[in-house]
Protein backbone atom coordinates (compact mmCIF):
# COMPACT_ATOMS: atom_id res chain seq x y z
CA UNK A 1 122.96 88.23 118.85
CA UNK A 2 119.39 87.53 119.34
CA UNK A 3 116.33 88.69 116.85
CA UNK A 4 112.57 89.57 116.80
CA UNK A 5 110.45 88.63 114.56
CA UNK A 6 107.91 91.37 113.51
CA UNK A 7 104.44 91.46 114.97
CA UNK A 8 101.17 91.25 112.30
CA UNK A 9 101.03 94.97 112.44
CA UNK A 10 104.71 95.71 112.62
CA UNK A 11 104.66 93.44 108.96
CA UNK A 12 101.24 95.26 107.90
CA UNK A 13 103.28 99.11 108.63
CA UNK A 14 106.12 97.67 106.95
CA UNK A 15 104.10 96.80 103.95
CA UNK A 16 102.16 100.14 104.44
CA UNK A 17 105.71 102.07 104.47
CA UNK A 18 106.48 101.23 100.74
CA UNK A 19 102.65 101.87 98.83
CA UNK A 20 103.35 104.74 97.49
CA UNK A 21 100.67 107.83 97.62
CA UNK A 22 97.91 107.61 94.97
CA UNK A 23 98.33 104.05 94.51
CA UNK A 24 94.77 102.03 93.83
CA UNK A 25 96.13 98.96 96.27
CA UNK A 26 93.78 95.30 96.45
CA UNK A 27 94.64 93.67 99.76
CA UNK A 28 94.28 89.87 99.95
CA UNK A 29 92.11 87.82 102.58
CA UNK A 30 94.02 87.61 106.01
CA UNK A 31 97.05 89.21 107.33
CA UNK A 32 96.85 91.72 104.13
CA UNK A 33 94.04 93.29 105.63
CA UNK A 34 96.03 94.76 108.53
CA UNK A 35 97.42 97.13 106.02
CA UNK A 36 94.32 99.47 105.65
CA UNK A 37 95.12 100.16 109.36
CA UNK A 38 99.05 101.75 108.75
CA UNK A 39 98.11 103.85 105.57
CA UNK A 40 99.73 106.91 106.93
CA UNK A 41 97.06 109.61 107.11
CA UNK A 42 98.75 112.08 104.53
CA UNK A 43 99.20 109.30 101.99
CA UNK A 44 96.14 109.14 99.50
CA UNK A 45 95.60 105.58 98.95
CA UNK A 46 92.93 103.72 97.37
CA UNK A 47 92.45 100.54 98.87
CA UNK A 48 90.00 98.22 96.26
CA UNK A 49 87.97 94.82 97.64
CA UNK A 50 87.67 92.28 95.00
CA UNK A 51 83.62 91.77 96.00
CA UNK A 52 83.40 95.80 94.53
CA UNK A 53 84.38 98.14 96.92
CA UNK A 54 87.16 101.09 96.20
CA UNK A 55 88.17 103.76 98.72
CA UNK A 56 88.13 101.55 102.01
CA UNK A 57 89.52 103.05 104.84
CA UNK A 58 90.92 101.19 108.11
CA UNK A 59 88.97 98.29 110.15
CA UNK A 60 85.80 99.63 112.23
CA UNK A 61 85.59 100.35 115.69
CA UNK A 62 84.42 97.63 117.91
CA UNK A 63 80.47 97.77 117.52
CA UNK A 64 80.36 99.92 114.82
CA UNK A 65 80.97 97.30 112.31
CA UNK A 66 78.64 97.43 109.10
CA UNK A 67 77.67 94.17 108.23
CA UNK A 68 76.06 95.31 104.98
CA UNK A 69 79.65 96.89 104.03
CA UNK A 70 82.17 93.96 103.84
CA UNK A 71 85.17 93.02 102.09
CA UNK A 72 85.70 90.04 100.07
CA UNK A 73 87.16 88.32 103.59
CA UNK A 74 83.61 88.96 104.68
CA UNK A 75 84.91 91.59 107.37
CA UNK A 76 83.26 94.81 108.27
CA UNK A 77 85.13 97.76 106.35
CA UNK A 78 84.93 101.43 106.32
CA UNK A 79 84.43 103.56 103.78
CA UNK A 80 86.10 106.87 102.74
CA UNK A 81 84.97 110.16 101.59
CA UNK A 82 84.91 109.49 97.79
CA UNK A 83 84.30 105.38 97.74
CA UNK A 84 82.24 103.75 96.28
CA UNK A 85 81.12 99.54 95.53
CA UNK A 86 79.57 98.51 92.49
CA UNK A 87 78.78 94.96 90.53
CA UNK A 88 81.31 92.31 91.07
CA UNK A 89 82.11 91.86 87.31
CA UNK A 90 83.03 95.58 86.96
CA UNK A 91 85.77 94.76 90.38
CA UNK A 92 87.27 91.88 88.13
CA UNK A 93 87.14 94.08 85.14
CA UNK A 94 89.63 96.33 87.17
CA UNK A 95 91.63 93.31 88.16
CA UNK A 96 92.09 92.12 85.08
CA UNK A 97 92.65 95.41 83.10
CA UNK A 98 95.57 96.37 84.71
CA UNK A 99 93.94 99.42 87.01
CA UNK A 100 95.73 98.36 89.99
CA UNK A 101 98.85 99.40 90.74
CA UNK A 102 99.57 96.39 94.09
CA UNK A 103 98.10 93.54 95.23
CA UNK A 104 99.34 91.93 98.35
CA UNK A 105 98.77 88.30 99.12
CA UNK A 106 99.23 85.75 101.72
CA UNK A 107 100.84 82.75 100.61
CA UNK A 108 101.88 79.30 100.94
CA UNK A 109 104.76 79.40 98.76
CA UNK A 110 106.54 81.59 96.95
CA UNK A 111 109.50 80.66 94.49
CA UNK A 112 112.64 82.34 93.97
CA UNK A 113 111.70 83.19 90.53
CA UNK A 114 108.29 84.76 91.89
CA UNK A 115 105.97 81.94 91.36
CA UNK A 116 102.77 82.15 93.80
CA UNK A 117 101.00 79.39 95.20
CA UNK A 118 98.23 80.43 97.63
CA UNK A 119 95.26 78.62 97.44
CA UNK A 120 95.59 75.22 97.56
CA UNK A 121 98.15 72.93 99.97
CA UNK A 122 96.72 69.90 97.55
CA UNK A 123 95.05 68.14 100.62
CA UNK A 124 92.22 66.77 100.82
CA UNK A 125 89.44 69.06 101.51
CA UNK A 126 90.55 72.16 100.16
CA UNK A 127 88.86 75.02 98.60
CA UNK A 128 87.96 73.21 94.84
CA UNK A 129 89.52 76.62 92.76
CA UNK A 130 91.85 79.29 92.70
CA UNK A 131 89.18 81.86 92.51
CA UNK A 132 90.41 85.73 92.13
CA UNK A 133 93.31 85.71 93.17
CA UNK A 134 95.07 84.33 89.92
CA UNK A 135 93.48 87.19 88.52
CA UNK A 136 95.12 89.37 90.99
CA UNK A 137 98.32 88.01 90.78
CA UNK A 138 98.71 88.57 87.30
CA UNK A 139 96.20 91.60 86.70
CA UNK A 140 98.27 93.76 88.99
CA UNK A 141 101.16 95.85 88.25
CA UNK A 142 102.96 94.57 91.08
CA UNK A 143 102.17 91.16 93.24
CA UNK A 144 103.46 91.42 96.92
CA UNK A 145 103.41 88.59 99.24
CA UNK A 146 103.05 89.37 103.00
CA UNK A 147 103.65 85.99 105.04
CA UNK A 148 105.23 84.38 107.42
CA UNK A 149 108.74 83.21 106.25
CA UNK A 150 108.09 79.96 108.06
CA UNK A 151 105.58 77.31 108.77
CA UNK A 152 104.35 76.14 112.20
CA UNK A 153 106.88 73.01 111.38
CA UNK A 154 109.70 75.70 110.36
CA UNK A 155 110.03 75.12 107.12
CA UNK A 156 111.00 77.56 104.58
CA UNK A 157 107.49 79.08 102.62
CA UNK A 158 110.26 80.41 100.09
CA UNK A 159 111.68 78.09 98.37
CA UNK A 160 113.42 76.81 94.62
CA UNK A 161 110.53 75.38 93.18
CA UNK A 162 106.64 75.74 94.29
CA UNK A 163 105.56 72.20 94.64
CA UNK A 164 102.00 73.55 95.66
CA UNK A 165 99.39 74.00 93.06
CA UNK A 166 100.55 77.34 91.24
CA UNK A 167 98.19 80.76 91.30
CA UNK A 168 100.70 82.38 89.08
CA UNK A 169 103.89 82.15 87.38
CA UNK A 170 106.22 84.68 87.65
CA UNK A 171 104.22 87.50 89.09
CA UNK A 172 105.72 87.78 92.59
CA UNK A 173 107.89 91.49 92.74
CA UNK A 174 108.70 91.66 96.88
CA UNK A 175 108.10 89.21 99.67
CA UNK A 176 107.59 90.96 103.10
CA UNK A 177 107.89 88.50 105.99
CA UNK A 178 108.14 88.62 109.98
CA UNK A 179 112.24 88.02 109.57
CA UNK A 180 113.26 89.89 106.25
CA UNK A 181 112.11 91.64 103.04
CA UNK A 182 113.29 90.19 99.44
CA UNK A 183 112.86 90.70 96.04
CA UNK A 184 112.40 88.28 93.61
CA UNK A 185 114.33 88.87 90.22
CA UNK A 186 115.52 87.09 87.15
CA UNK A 187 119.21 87.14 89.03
CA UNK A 188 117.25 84.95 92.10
CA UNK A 189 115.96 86.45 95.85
CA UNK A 190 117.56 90.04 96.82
CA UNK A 191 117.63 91.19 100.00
CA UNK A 192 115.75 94.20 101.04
CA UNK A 193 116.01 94.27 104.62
CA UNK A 194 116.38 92.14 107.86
CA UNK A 195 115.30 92.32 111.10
CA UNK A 196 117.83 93.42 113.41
CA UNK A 197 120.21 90.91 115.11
CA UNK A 198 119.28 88.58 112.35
CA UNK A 199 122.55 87.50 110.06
CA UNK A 200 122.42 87.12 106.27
CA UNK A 201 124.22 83.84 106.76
CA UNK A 202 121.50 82.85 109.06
CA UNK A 203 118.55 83.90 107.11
CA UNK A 204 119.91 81.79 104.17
CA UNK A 205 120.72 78.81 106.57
CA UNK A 206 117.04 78.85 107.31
CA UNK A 207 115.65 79.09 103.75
CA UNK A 208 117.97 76.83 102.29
CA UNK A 209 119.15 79.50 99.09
CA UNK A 210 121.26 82.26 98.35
CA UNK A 211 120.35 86.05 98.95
CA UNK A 212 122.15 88.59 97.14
CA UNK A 213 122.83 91.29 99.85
CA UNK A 214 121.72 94.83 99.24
CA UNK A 215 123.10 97.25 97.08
């Protein structure tokens, strides 16, 4: 039986589906971003920027973008009734307090025990630090990952042990990809859910590990 692999958006509404209402939610650089757009309208969700910004609504209309309002992507954002920005030390304040209740991150790797790398491949090149997202990853009450489950070369991005320079240790709770949804616990990777026409058997073929099938 053949599969599809979920769109961008179909991954951002999945994502979307499970914040629950009054959450205060930090979305990551990239794909992340799509999520703003599938906050179901009768869900009040607060959607914080790590640059300052709380109560960001979904992506502007095409030329009605707001240069001077920008999340820390550096993409035009929209504000809600209610938001506000303030001083960047105050945002990281927030992160690192424990005041939100999700982040969700892209990724390069995650590990079956949760560990996060996401900022560095190790090549030559590469952004010199970590930068806020460590501080995510760990400040939050719960760290999603929102990836692709494979590279361009179609190797697994989930895998035993992160051999990528770490962001945190640990901190990863759910990983929502194109071809499934897992959980990462002390007992190893959990299955969530999975695309339809896509075996168990064949997701684990592709990752190389073991899945514990849903309850």
């Amino acid at each position: 039986m053949s599969y599809q692999a979920r769109t961008k958006d179909q991954l951002a509404a999945r994502v979307a589906q499970d914040i629950f209402d009054g959450a205060y939610v930090n979305l990551g650089i990239g794909m992340p971003t799509l999520v703003a757009n599938h906050i179901p309208a009768e869900r009040e969700v607060v959607l914080h920027s790590e640059n300052g910004i709380l109560g960001m609504g979904a992506a502007p209309e095409i030329g009605h973008e707001d240069y001077d309002l920008i999340n820390a992507g550096k993409q035009p954002v929209t504000l809600l009734p209610g938001g506000a920005y303030f001083h960047h030390a105050d945002s990281f304040a927030m992160m690192r307090g424990g005041h939100l209740d999700i982040c969700v991150l892209g990724a390069f790797q995650v590990s079956v025990t949760g560990d996060l790398a996401n900022w560095s491949t190790g090549e030559s090149g590469a952004i010199p630090a970590v930068g806020g997202a460590m501080d995510l990853a760990i400040g939050a009450k719960q760290t999603w990952v929102m990836m692709d489950l494979l590279t361009k070369k179609g190797e697994s991005k989930v895998v035993a042990q992160c051999n990528y320079p770490l962001t945190g240790i640990g901190c990863v709770k759910r990983i929502y990809s194109d071809l499934a949804t897992l959980a990462c616990t002390p007992q190893g990777l959990k299955l969530i859910d999975i695309v339809d026409g896509l075996a168990l058997s064949k997701l684990e073929a592709m990752l190389g590990l073991t899945i514990q099938p849903p309850l």
